[in-house]
C-alpha atoms as a PDB file:
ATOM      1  CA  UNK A   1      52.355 129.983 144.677  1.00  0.00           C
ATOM      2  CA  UNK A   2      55.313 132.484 143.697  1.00  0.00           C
ATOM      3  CA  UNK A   3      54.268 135.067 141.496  1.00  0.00           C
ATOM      4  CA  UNK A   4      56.697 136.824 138.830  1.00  0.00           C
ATOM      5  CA  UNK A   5      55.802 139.666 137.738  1.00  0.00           C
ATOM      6  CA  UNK A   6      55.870 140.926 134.362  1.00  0.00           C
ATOM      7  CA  UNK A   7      58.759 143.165 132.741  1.00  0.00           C
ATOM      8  CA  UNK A   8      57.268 145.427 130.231  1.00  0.00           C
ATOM      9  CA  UNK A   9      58.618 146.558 126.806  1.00  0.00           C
ATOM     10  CA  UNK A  10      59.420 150.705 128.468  1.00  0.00           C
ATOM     11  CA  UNK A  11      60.886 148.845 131.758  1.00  0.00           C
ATOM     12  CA  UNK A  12      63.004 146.426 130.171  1.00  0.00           C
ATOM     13  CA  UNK A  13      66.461 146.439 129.483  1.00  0.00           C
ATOM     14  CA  UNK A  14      67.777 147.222 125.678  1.00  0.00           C
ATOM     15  CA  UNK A  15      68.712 143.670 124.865  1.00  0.00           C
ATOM     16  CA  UNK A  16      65.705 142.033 126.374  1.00  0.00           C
ATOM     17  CA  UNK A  17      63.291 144.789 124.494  1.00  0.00           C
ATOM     18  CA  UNK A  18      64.819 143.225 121.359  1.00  0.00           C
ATOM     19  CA  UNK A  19      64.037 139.616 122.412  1.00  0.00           C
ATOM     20  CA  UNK A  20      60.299 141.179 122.706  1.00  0.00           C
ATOM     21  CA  UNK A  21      60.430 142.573 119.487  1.00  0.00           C
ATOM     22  CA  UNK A  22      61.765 139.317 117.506  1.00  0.00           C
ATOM     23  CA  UNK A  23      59.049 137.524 119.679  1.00  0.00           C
ATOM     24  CA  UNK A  24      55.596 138.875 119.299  1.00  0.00           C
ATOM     25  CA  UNK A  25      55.769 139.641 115.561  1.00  0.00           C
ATOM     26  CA  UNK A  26      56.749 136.278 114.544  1.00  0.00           C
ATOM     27  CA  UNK A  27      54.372 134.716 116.317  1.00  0.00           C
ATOM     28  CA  UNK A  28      51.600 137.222 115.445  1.00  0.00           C
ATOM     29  CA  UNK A  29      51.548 138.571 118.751  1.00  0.00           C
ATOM     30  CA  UNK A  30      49.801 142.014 118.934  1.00  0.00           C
ATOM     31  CA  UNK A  31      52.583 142.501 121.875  1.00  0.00           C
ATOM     32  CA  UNK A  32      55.325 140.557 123.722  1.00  0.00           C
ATOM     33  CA  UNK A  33      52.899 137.891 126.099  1.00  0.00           C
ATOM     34  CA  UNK A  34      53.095 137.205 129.665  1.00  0.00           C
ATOM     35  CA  UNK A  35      55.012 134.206 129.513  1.00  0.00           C
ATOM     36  CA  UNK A  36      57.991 135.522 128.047  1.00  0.00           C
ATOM     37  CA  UNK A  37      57.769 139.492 129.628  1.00  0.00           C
ATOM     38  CA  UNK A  38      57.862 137.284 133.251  1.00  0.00           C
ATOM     39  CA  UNK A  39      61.571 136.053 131.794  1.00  0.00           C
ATOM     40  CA  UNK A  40      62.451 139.763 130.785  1.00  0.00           C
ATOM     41  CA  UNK A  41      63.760 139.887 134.500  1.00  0.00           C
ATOM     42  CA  UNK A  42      67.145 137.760 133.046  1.00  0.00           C
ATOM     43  CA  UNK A  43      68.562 138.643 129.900  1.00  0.00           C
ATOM     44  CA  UNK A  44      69.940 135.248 129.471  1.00  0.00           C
ATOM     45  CA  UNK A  45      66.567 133.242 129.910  1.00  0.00           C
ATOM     46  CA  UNK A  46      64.273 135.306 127.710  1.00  0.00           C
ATOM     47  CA  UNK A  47      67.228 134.857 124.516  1.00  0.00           C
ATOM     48  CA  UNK A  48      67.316 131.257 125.542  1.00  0.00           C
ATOM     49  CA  UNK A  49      63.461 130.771 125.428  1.00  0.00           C
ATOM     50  CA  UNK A  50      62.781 132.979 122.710  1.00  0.00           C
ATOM     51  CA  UNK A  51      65.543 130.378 120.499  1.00  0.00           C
ATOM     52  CA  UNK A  52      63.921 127.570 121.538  1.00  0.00           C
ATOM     53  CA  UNK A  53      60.825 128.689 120.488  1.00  0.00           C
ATOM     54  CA  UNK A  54      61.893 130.217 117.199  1.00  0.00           C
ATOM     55  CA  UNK A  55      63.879 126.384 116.528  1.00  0.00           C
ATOM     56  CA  UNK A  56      60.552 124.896 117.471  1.00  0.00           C
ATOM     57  CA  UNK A  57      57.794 126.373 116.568  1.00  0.00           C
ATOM     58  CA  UNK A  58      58.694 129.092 114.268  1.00  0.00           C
ATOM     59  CA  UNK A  59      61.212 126.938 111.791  1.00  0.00           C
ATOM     60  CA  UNK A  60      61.354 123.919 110.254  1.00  0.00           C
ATOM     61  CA  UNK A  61      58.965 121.374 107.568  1.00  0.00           C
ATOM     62  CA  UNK A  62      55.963 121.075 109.796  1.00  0.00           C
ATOM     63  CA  UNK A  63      53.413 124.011 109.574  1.00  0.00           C
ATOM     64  CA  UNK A  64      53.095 126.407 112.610  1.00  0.00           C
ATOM     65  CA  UNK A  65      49.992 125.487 112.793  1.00  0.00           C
ATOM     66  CA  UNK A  66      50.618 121.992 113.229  1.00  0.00           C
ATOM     67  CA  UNK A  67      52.990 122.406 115.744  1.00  0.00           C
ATOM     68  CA  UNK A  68      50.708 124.552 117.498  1.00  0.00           C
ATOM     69  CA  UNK A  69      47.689 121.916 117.820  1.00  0.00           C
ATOM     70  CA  UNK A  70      50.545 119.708 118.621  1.00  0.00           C
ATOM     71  CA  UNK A  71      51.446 121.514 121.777  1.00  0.00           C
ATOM     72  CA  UNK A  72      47.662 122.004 122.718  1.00  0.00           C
ATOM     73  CA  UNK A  73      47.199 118.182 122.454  1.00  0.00           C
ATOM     74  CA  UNK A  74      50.628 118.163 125.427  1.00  0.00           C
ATOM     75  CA  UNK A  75      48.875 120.381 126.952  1.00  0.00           C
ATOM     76  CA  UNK A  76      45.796 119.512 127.409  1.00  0.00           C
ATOM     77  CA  UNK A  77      47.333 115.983 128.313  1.00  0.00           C
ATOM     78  CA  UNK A  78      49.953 117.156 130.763  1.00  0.00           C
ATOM     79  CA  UNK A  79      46.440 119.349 132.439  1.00  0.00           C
ATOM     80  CA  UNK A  80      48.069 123.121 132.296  1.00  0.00           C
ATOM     81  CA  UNK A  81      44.838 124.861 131.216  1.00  0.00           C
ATOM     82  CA  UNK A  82      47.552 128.226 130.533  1.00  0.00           C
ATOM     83  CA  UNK A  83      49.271 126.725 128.504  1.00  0.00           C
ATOM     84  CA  UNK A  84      46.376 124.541 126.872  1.00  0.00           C
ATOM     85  CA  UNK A  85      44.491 128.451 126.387  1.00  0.00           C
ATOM     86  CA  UNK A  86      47.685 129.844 124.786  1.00  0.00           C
ATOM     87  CA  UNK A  87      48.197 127.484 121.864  1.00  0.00           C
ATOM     88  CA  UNK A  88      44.327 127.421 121.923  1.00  0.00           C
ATOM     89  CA  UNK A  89      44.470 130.885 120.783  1.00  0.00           C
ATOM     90  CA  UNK A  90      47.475 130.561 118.711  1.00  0.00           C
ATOM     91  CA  UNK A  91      45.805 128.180 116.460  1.00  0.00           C
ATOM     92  CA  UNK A  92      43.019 130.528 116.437  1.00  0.00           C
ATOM     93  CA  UNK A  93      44.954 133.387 115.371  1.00  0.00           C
ATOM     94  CA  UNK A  94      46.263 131.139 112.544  1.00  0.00           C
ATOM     95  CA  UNK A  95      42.839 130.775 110.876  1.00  0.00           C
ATOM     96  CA  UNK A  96      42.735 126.695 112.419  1.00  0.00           C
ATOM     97  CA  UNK A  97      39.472 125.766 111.756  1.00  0.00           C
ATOM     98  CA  UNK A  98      37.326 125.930 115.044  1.00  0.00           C
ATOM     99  CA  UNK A  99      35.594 122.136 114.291  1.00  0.00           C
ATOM    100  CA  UNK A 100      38.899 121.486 114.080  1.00  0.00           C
ATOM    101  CA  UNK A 101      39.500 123.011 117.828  1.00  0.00           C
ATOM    102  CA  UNK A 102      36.280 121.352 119.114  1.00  0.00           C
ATOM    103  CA  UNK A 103      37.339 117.820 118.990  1.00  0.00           C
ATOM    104  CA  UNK A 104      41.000 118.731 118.780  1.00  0.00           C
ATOM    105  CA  UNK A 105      42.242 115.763 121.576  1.00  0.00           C
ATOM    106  CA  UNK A 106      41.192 113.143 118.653  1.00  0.00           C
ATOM    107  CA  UNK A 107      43.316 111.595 116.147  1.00  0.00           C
ATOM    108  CA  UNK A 108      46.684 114.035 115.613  1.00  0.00           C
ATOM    109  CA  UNK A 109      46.857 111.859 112.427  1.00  0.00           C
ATOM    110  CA  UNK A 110      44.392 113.484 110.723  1.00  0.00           C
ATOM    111  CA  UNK A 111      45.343 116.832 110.154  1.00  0.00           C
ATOM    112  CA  UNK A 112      45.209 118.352 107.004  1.00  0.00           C
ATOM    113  CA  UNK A 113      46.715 121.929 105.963  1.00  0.00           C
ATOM    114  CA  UNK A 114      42.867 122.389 104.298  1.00  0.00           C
ATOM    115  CA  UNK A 115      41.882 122.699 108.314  1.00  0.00           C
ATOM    116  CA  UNK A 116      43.983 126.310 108.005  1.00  0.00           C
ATOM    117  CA  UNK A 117      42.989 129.432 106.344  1.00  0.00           C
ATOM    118  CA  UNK A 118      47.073 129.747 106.276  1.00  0.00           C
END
């Protein structure tokens, strides 16, 4: 497999070090992740993903959190165990109750915004 490696915040380019500082702090990143710091190598794909992101996960009625188990539910169905441990530890970060986590692949239908702290 191809590996990418990462471009860190004092390698990178002015304009992507801004796309890592809109990123981490609105998703309550302590620091820019892996994911998007391996897209730091082209401007135009790290301001692409970062928008998507922000228009999907970041915006709109449905809570973060919510969107978050969501994309764990994907992932955990489509079998990408990185992605799967990402939103995993996004919901965590979020204050998602960890029952909650435990039998998370259930029914998506019964989530409740008293199963976050937020």
């Amino acid at each position: 497999m191809a590996h990418v490696p990462v471009l860190p915040p004092e390698k990178a380019p002015k304009e992507v070090n801004a796309v890592y500082e809109e990123f981490y702090p609105r998703r309550a990143f302590p620091s820019p992740p892996h994911f998007i710091t391996t897209q730091g190598h082209s401007r135009t794909v790290v301001r692409g993903t970062w928008e998507a992101v922000k228009n999907i996960l970041v915006t709109g009625d449905i809570t973060r959190w919510q969107k978050e188990i969501l994309f764990v539910v994907i992932s955990k169905d489509r079998d990408c165990r990185y992605c799967t441990a990402a939103y995993l530890a996004c919901c965590r970060m979020l204050g998602v109750d960890p029952k909650l986590l435990e039998g998370l692949i259930g029914n998506a239908d019964d989530l409740s915004d008293k199963n976050c702290s937020q």
